[in-house]
C-alpha atoms as a PDB file:
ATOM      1  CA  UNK A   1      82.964 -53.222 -41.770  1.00  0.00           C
ATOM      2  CA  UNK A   2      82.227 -55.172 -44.698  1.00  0.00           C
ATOM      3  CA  UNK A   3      81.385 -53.986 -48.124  1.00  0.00           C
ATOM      4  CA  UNK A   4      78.640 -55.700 -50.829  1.00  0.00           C
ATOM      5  CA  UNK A   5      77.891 -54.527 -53.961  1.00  0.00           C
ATOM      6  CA  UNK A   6      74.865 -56.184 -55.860  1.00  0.00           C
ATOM      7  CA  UNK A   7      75.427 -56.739 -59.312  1.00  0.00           C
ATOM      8  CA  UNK A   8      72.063 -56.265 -60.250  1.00  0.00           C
ATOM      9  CA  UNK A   9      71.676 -53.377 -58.202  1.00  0.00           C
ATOM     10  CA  UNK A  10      74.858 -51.740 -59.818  1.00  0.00           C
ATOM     11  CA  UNK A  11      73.379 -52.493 -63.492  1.00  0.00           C
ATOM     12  CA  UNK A  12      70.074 -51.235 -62.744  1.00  0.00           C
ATOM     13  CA  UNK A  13      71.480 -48.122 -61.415  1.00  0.00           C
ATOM     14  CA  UNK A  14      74.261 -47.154 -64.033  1.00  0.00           C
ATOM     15  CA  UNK A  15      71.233 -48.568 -66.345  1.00  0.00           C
ATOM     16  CA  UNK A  16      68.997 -45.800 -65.376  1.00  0.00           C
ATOM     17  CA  UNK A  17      72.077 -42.810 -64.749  1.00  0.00           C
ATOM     18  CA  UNK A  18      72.887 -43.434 -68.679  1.00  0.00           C
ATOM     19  CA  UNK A  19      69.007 -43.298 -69.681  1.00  0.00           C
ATOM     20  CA  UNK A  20      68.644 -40.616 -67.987  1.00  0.00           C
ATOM     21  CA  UNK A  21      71.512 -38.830 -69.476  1.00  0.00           C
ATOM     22  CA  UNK A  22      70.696 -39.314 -72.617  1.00  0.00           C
ATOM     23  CA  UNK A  23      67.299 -38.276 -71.749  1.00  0.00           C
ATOM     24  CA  UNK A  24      68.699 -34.748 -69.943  1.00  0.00           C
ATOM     25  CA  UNK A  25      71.035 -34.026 -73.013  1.00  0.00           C
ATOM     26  CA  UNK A  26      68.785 -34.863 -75.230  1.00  0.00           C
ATOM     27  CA  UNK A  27      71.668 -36.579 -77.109  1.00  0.00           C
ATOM     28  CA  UNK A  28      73.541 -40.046 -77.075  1.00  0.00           C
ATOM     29  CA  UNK A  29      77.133 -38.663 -78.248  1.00  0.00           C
ATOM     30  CA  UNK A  30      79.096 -36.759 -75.714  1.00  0.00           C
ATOM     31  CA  UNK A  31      81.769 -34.490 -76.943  1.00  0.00           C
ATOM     32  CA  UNK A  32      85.209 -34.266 -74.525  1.00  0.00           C
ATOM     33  CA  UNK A  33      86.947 -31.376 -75.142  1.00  0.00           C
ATOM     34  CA  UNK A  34      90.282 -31.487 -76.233  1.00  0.00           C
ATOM     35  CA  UNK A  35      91.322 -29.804 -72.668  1.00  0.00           C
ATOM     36  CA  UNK A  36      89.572 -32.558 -70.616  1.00  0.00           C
ATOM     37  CA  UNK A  37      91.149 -36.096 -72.276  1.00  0.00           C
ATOM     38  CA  UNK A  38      93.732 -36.322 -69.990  1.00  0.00           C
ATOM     39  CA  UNK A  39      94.017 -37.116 -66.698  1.00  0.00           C
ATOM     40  CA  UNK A  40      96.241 -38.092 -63.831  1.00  0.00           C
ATOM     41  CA  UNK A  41      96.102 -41.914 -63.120  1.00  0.00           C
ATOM     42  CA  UNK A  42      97.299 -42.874 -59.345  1.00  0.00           C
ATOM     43  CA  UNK A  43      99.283 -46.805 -59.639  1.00  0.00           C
ATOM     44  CA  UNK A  44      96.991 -49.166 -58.303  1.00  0.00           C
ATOM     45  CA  UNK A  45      99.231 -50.372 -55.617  1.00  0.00           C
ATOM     46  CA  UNK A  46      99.078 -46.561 -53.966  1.00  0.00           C
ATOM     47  CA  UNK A  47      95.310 -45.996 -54.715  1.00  0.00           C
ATOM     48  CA  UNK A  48      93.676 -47.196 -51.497  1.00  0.00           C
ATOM     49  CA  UNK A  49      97.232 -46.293 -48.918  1.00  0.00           C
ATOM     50  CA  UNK A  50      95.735 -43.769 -47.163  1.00  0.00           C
ATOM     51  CA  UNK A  51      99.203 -43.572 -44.873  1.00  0.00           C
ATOM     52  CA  UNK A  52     101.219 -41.826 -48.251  1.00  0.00           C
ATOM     53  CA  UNK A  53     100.665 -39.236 -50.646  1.00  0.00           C
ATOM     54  CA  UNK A  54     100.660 -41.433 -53.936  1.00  0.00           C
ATOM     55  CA  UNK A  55     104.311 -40.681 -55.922  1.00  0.00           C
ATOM     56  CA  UNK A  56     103.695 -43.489 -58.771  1.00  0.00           C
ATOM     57  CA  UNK A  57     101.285 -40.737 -60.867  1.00  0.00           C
ATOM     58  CA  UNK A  58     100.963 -41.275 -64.391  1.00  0.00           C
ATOM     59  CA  UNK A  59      98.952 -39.868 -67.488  1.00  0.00           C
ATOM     60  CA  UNK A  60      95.737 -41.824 -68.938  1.00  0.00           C
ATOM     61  CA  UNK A  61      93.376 -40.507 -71.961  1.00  0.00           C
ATOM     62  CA  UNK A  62      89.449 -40.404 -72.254  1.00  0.00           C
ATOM     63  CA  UNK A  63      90.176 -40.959 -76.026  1.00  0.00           C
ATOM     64  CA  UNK A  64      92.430 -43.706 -75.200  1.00  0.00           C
ATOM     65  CA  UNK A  65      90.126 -45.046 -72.676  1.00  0.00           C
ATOM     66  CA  UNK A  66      86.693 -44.785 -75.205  1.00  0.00           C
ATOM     67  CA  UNK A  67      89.322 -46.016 -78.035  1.00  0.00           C
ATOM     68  CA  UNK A  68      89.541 -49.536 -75.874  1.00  0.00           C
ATOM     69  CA  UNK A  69      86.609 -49.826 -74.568  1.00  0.00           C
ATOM     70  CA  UNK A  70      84.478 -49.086 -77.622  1.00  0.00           C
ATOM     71  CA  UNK A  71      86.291 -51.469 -80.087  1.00  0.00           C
ATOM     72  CA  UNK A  72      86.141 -54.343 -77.084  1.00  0.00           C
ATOM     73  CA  UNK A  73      84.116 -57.125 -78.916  1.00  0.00           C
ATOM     74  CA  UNK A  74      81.244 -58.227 -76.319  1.00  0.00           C
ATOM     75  CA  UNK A  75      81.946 -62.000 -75.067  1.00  0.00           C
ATOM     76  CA  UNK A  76      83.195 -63.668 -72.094  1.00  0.00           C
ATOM     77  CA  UNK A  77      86.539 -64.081 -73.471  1.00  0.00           C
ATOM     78  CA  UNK A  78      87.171 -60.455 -74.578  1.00  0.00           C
ATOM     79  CA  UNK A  79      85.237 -58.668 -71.287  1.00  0.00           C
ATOM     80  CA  UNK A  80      87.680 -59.361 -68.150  1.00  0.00           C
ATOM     81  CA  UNK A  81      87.739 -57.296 -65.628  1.00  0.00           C
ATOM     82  CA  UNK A  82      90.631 -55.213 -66.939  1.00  0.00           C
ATOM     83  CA  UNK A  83      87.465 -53.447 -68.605  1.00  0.00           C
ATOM     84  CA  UNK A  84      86.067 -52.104 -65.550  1.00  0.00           C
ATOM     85  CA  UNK A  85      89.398 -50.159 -65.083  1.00  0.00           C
ATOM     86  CA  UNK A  86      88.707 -49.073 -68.471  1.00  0.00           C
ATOM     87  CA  UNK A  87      85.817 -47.863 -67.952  1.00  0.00           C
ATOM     88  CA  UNK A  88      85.922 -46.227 -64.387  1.00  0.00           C
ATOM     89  CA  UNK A  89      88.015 -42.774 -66.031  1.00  0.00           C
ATOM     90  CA  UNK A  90      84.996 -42.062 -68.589  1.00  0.00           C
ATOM     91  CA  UNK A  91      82.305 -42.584 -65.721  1.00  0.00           C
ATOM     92  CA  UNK A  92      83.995 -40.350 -63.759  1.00  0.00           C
ATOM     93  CA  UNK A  93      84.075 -37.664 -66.269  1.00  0.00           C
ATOM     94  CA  UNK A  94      80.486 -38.399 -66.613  1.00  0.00           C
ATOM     95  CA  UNK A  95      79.960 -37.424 -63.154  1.00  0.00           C
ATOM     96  CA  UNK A  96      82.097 -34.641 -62.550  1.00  0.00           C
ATOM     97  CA  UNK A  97      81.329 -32.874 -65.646  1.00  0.00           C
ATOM     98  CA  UNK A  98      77.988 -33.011 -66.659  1.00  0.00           C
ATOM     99  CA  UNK A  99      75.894 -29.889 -66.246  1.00  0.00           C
ATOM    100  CA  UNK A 100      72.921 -30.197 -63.931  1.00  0.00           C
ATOM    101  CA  UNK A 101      73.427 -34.255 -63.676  1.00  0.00           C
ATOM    102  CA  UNK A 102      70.174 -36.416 -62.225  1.00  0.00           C
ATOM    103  CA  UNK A 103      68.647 -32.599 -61.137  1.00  0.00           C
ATOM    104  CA  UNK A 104      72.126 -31.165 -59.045  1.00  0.00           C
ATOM    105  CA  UNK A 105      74.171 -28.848 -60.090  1.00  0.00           C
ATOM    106  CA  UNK A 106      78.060 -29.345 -60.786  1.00  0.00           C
ATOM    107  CA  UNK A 107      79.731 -28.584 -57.710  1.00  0.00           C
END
Protein backbone atom coordinates (compact mmCIF):
# COMPACT_ATOMS: atom_id res chain seq x y z
CA UNK A 1 0.00 0.00 0.00
CA UNK A 2 1.18 3.30 -0.82
CA UNK A 3 2.47 5.93 1.47
CA UNK A 4 1.89 10.10 1.18
CA UNK A 5 3.09 12.46 3.35
CA UNK A 6 1.80 16.16 2.92
CA UNK A 7 4.29 18.64 3.33
CA UNK A 8 2.11 21.06 4.68
CA UNK A 9 0.51 18.72 6.84
CA UNK A 10 3.99 17.59 8.27
CA UNK A 11 4.97 21.44 8.93
CA UNK A 12 1.83 22.28 10.50
CA UNK A 13 2.10 19.41 12.76
CA UNK A 14 5.86 19.49 13.93
CA UNK A 15 4.80 23.41 13.86
CA UNK A 16 2.35 22.96 16.57
CA UNK A 17 4.39 19.73 18.61
CA UNK A 18 7.37 22.45 19.05
CA UNK A 19 4.81 25.32 20.20
CA UNK A 20 3.45 23.31 22.27
CA UNK A 21 6.60 22.21 23.86
CA UNK A 22 7.80 25.20 24.49
CA UNK A 23 4.51 26.08 25.83
CA UNK A 24 4.48 22.70 28.34
CA UNK A 25 8.16 23.46 29.50
CA UNK A 26 7.66 26.67 29.79
CA UNK A 27 11.14 27.08 28.21
CA UNK A 28 12.73 27.22 24.61
CA UNK A 29 16.29 25.62 25.59
CA UNK A 30 16.34 21.95 26.26
CA UNK A 31 19.16 20.59 28.26
CA UNK A 32 20.52 16.77 27.11
CA UNK A 33 22.21 15.26 29.68
CA UNK A 34 25.55 14.26 29.28
CA UNK A 35 24.25 10.40 29.60
CA UNK A 36 21.71 10.80 26.74
CA UNK A 37 24.06 12.41 23.63
CA UNK A 38 24.81 9.32 22.26
CA UNK A 39 23.13 6.96 20.48
CA UNK A 40 23.27 3.91 18.30
CA UNK A 41 22.85 4.79 14.53
CA UNK A 42 21.63 1.61 12.29
CA UNK A 43 23.52 2.10 8.33
CA UNK A 44 20.94 3.20 6.14
CA UNK A 45 21.21 0.35 3.80
CA UNK A 46 20.01 -2.14 6.90
CA UNK A 47 17.39 0.33 8.35
CA UNK A 48 14.21 -0.76 6.57
CA UNK A 49 15.55 -5.00 5.99
CA UNK A 50 13.24 -6.37 8.10
CA UNK A 51 14.70 -10.10 6.97
CA UNK A 52 18.26 -9.29 9.24
CA UNK A 53 19.15 -8.08 12.48
CA UNK A 54 21.13 -4.84 11.40
CA UNK A 55 25.23 -5.64 12.03
CA UNK A 56 26.48 -2.17 10.36
CA UNK A 57 25.69 -0.21 14.01
CA UNK A 58 27.51 2.81 14.61
CA UNK A 59 27.66 5.77 17.23
CA UNK A 60 25.97 9.34 16.42
CA UNK A 61 25.80 12.47 18.99
CA UNK A 62 22.79 14.84 19.90
CA UNK A 63 25.60 17.47 20.37
CA UNK A 64 27.02 16.55 17.14
CA UNK A 65 23.71 16.41 15.56
CA UNK A 66 22.41 20.14 17.19
CA UNK A 67 26.23 21.23 16.39
CA UNK A 68 25.24 20.71 12.41
CA UNK A 69 22.11 21.47 12.29
CA UNK A 70 22.15 24.69 14.29
CA UNK A 71 25.13 26.37 12.46
CA UNK A 72 23.33 25.20 8.90
CA UNK A 73 22.84 28.68 7.21
CA UNK A 74 19.02 28.71 5.94
CA UNK A 75 18.96 28.70 1.90
CA UNK A 76 18.27 26.35 -0.78
CA UNK A 77 21.80 25.66 -1.37
CA UNK A 78 22.86 24.88 2.24
CA UNK A 79 19.31 22.85 3.29
CA UNK A 80 19.47 19.37 1.25
CA UNK A 81 17.98 16.72 2.42
CA UNK A 82 21.03 15.36 4.23
CA UNK A 83 19.40 17.77 6.96
CA UNK A 84 16.44 15.78 7.57
CA UNK A 85 18.80 12.89 8.64
CA UNK A 86 20.20 15.44 10.79
CA UNK A 87 17.53 16.24 12.30
CA UNK A 88 15.48 12.93 12.75
CA UNK A 89 18.04 11.79 16.09
CA UNK A 90 17.08 15.15 18.08
CA UNK A 91 13.23 14.68 17.23
CA UNK A 92 13.39 11.47 18.42
CA UNK A 93 14.85 12.38 21.67
CA UNK A 94 12.17 14.90 21.75
CA UNK A 95 9.68 12.25 21.73
CA UNK A 96 10.98 9.63 23.76
CA UNK A 97 12.13 11.77 26.48
CA UNK A 98 10.03 14.44 27.27
CA UNK A 99 8.00 14.21 30.46
CA UNK A 100 4.25 14.23 30.03
CA UNK A 101 4.62 15.18 26.06
CA UNK A 102 1.19 16.65 24.20
CA UNK A 103 -0.79 15.35 27.73
CA UNK A 104 0.76 11.33 27.81
CA UNK A 105 2.97 10.17 29.91
CA UNK A 106 6.54 8.70 28.94
CA UNK A 107 6.06 5.19 28.42
Amino acid sequence: MECKISIPKLREIINALLDHTEKELMTSVLDVPSSHQLYWHVDRRELRDMKQVPTDLDIGSLRDDWDLIATLPLDKESLTARSFLQMEPLLRYLGEELPAFVGHKKE
